[in-house]
Structures are given as structure tokens and as C-alpha cells.
C-alpha atoms as a PDB file:
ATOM      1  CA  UNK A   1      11.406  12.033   4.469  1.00  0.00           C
ATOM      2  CA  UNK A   2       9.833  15.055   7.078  1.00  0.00           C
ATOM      3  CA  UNK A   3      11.452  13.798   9.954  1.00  0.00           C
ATOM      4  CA  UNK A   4      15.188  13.317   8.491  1.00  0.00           C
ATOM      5  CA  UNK A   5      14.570  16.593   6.430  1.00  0.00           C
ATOM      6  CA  UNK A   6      13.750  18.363   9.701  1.00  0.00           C
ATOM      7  CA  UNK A   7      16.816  16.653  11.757  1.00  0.00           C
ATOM      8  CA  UNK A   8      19.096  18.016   8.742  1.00  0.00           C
ATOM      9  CA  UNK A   9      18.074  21.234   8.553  1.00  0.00           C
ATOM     10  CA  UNK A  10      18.368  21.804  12.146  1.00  0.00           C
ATOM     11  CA  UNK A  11      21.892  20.854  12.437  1.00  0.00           C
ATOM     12  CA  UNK A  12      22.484  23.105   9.532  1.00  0.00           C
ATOM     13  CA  UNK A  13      23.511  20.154   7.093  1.00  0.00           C
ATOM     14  CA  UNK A  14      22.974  20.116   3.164  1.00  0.00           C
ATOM     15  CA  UNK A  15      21.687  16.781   2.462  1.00  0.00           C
ATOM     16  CA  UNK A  16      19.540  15.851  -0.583  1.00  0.00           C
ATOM     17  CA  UNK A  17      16.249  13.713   0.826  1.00  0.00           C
ATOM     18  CA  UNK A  18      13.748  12.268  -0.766  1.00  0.00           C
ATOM     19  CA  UNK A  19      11.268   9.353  -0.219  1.00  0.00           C
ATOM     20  CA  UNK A  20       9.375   6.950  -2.982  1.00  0.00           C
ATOM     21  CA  UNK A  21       7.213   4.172  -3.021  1.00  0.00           C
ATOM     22  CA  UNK A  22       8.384   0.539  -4.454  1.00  0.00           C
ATOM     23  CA  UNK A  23       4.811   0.492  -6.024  1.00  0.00           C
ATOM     24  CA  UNK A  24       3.201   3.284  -8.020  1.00  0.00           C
ATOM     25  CA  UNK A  25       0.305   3.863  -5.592  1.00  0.00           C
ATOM     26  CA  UNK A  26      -0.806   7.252  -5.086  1.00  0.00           C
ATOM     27  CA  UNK A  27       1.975   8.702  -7.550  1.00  0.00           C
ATOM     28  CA  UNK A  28       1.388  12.465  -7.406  1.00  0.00           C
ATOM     29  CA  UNK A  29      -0.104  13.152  -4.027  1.00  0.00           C
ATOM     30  CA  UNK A  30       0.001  14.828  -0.978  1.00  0.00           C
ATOM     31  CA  UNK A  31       0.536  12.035   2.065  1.00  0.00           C
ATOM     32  CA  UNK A  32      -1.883  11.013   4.673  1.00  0.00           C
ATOM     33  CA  UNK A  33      -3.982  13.432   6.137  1.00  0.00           C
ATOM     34  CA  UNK A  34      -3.298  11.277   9.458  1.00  0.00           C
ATOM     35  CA  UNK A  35       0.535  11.286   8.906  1.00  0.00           C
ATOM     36  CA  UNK A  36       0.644  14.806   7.824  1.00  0.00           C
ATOM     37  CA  UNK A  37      -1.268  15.601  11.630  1.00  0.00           C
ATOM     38  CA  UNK A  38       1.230  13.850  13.487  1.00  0.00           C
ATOM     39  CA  UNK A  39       4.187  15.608  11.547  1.00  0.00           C
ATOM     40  CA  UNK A  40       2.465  18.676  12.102  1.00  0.00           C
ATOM     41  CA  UNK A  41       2.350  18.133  15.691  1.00  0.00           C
ATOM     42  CA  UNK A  42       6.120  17.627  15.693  1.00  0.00           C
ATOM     43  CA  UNK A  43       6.545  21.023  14.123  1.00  0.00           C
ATOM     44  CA  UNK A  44       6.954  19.427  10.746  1.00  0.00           C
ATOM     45  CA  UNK A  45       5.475  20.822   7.553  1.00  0.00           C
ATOM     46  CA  UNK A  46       4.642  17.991   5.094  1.00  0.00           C
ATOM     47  CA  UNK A  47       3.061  20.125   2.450  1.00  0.00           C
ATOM     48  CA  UNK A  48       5.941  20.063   0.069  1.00  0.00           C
ATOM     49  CA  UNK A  49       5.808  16.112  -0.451  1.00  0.00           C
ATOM     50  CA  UNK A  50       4.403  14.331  -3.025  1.00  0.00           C
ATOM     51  CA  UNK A  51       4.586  10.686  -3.647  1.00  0.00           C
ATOM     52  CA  UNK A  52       6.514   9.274  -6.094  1.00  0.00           C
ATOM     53  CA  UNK A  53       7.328   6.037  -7.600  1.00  0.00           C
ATOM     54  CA  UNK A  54      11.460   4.533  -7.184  1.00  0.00           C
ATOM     55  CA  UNK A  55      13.458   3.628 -10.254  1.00  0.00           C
ATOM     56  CA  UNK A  56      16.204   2.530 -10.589  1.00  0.00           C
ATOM     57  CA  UNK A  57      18.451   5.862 -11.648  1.00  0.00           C
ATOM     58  CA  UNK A  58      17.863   6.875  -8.332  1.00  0.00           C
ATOM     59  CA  UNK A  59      20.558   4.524  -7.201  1.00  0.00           C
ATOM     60  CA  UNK A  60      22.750   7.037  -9.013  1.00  0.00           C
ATOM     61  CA  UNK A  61      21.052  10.373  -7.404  1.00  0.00           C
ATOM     62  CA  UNK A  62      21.294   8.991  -3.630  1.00  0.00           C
ATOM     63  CA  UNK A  63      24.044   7.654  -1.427  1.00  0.00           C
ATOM     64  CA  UNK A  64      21.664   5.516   0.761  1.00  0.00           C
ATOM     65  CA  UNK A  65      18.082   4.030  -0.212  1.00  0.00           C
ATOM     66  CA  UNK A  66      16.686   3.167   3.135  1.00  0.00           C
ATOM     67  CA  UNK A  67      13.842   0.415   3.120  1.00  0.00           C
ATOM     68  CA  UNK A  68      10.723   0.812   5.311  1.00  0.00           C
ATOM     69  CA  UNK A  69      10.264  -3.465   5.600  1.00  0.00           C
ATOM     70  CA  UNK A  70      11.880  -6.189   4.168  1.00  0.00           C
ATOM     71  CA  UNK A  71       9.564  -6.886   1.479  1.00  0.00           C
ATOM     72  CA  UNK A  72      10.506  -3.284   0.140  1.00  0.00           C
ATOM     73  CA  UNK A  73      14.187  -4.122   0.858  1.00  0.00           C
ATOM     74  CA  UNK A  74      13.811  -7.050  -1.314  1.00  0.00           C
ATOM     75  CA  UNK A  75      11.932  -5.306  -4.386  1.00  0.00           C
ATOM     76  CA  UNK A  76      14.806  -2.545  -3.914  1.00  0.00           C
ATOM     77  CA  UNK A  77      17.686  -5.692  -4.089  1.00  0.00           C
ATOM     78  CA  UNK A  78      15.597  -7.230  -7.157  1.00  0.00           C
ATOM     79  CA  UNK A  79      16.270  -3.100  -8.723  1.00  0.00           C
ATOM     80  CA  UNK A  80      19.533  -3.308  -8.437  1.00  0.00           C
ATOM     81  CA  UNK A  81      22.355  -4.373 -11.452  1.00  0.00           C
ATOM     82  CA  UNK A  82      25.474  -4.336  -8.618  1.00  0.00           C
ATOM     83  CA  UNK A  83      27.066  -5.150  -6.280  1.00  0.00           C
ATOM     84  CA  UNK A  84      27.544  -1.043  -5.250  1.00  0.00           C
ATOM     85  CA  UNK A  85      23.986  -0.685  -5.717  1.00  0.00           C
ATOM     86  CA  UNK A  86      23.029  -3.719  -3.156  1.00  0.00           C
ATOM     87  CA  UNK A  87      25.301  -2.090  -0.621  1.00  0.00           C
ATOM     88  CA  UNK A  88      23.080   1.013  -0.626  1.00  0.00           C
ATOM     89  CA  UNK A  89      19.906  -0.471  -0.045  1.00  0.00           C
ATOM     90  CA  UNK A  90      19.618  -0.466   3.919  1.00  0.00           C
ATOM     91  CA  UNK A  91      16.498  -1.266   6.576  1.00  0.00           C
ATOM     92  CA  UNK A  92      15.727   2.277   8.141  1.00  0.00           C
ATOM     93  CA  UNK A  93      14.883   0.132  11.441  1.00  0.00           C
ATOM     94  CA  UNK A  94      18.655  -1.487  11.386  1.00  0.00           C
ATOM     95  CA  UNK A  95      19.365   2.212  12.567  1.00  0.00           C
ATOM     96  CA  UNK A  96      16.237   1.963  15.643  1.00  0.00           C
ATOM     97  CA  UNK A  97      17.105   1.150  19.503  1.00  0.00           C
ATOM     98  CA  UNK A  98      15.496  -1.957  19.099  1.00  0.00           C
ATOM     99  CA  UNK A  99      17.511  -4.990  17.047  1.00  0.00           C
ATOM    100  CA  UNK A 100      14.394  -7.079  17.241  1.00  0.00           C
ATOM    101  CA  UNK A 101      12.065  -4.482  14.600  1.00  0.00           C
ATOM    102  CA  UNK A 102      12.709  -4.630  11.580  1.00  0.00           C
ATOM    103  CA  UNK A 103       9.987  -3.393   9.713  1.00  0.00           C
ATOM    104  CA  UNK A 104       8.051  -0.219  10.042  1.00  0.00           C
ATOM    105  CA  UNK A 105       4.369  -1.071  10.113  1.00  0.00           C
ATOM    106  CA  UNK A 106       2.223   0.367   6.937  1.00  0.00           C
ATOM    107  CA  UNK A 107      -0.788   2.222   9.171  1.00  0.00           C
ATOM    108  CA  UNK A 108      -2.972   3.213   6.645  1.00  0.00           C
ATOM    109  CA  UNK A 109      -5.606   0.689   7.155  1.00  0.00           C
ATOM    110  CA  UNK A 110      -5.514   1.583  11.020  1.00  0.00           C
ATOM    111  CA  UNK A 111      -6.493   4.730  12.988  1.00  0.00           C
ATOM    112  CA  UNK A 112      -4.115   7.539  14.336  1.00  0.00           C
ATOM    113  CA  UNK A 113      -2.370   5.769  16.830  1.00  0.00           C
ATOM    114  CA  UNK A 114      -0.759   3.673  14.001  1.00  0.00           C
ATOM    115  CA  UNK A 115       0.857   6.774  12.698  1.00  0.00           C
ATOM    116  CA  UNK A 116       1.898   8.055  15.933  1.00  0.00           C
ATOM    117  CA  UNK A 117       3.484   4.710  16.485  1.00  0.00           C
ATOM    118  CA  UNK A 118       5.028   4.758  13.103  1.00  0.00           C
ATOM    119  CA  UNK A 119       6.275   8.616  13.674  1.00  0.00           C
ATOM    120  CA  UNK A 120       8.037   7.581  17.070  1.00  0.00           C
ATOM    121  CA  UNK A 121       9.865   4.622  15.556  1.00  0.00           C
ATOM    122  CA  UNK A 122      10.987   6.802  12.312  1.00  0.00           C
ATOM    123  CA  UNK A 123      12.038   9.778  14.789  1.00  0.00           C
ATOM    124  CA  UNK A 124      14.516   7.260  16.444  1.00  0.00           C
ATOM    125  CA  UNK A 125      15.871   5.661  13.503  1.00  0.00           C
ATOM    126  CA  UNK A 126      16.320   8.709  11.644  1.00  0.00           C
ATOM    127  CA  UNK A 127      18.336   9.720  14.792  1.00  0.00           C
ATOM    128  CA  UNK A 128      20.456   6.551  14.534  1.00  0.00           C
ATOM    129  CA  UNK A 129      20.929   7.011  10.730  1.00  0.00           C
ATOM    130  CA  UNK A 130      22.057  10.791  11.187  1.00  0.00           C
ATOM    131  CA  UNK A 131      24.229   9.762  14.156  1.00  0.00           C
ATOM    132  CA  UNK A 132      25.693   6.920  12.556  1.00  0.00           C
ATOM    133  CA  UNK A 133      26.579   9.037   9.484  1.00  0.00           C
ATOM    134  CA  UNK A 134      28.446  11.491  11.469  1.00  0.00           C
ATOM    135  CA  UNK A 135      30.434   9.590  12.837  1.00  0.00           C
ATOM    136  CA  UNK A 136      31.183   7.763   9.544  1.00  0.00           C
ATOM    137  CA  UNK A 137      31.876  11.382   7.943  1.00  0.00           C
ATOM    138  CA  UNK A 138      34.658  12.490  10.771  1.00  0.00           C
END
């Protein structure tokens, strides 16, 4: 969500972003001391965020629901009552350099390193995403 909500705002665009969990872990707070560092040290104030659980009216709020990993692209598929709603569910890493990754790996059981890892790979495919919807806008 801080990445993409930093590329936005820096190209001066007014785009709605928000990010939820497929699971109702940690519904209410702040996000990872580790993954708030690394924003941090990207110039990227993570303060704001809380986490919040997806349901299903958000296919109604939001043009694209981007999964992290399959298995949360297929709970977000199993969420959905149509055929418009399917098309909107999309693997952020579809939109990465690499065609082989497809998931972003959870680092919370790891150290820092994970979540520098994890930043690098979402600052590319958030790049992809913004680029590709450019291009799709003009």
C-alpha cells in the first residue's frame, strides 16, 4: 500500500489505495516494525496504516484487488459472485520483471533481510502496475 501510495502521489495522481488481509490477523494495527524500517528508509511514512480485514464490498470500492500469492488470489476468487469481480482480482508479481515469481514471500517469521527482499520486489511491481495502467488510461 506505502510504496504504490508513494509512486502516486509523486506523479501527482488521485488514486484511492488501500491494502487488507484475506485473514483477520492483526485487524487494527500498525504493520511490522521491520517493514515499517525499510519503508522508512525509502522515504516512506507507514504510520497512517492499519490492518484490516477484505470483504467482499470492496470489490465495489476498488478497480483492481491485487493478490500478494496465489493462495490469497484463490481465497479472493472463492469472494467473488462474478464474472467482473474475478477479472479484478490480479497477482501483484504478474506486474514484476521476473515471469517466473509469482508470489511475494510472507517475511514475518524471518529477519530484516526478508523485508528488504520483499520491499525490492513490491517497488518493481508496483512500477509495472502504475506503468501498465498508464498506458491502459491513454
Amino acid at each position: 500500500e506505502g510504496i504504490l501510495q508513494d509512486k502516486v502521489k509523486r506523479r501527482g495522481l488521485d488514486w484511492e489505495i488501500a491494502s487488507s488481509g484475506t485473514s483477520g490477523y492483526h485487524v487494527g494495527q500498525l504493520p511490522d516494525s521491520r517493514s515499517m524500517d525499510i519503508a522508512e528508509r525509502h522515504g516512506i511514512d507507514l504510520s497512517g496504516q492499519r490492518s484490516q480485514r477484505f470483504v467482499p464490498g470492496f470489490f465495489n470500492e476498488y478497480d483492481f484487488i491485487l493478490a500478494m500469492d496465489t493462495q490469497n488470489y484463490e481465497d479472493l476468487l472463492s469472494m467473488c459472485s462474478s464474472d467482473k469481480e474475478r477479472n479484478q482480482v490480479q497477482l501483484m508479481m504478474d506486474y514484476g520483471e521476473d515471469p517466473t515469481v509469482k508470489d511475494v514471500p510472507d517475511p514475518y517469521y524471518g529477519g530484516s533481510d526478508g523485508f528488504a527482499e520483499v520491499y525490492d520486489l513490491l517497488d518493481e511491481a508496483t512500477e509495472g502496475f502504475l506503468q501498465a495502467m498508464i498506458l491502459a488510461r491513454d
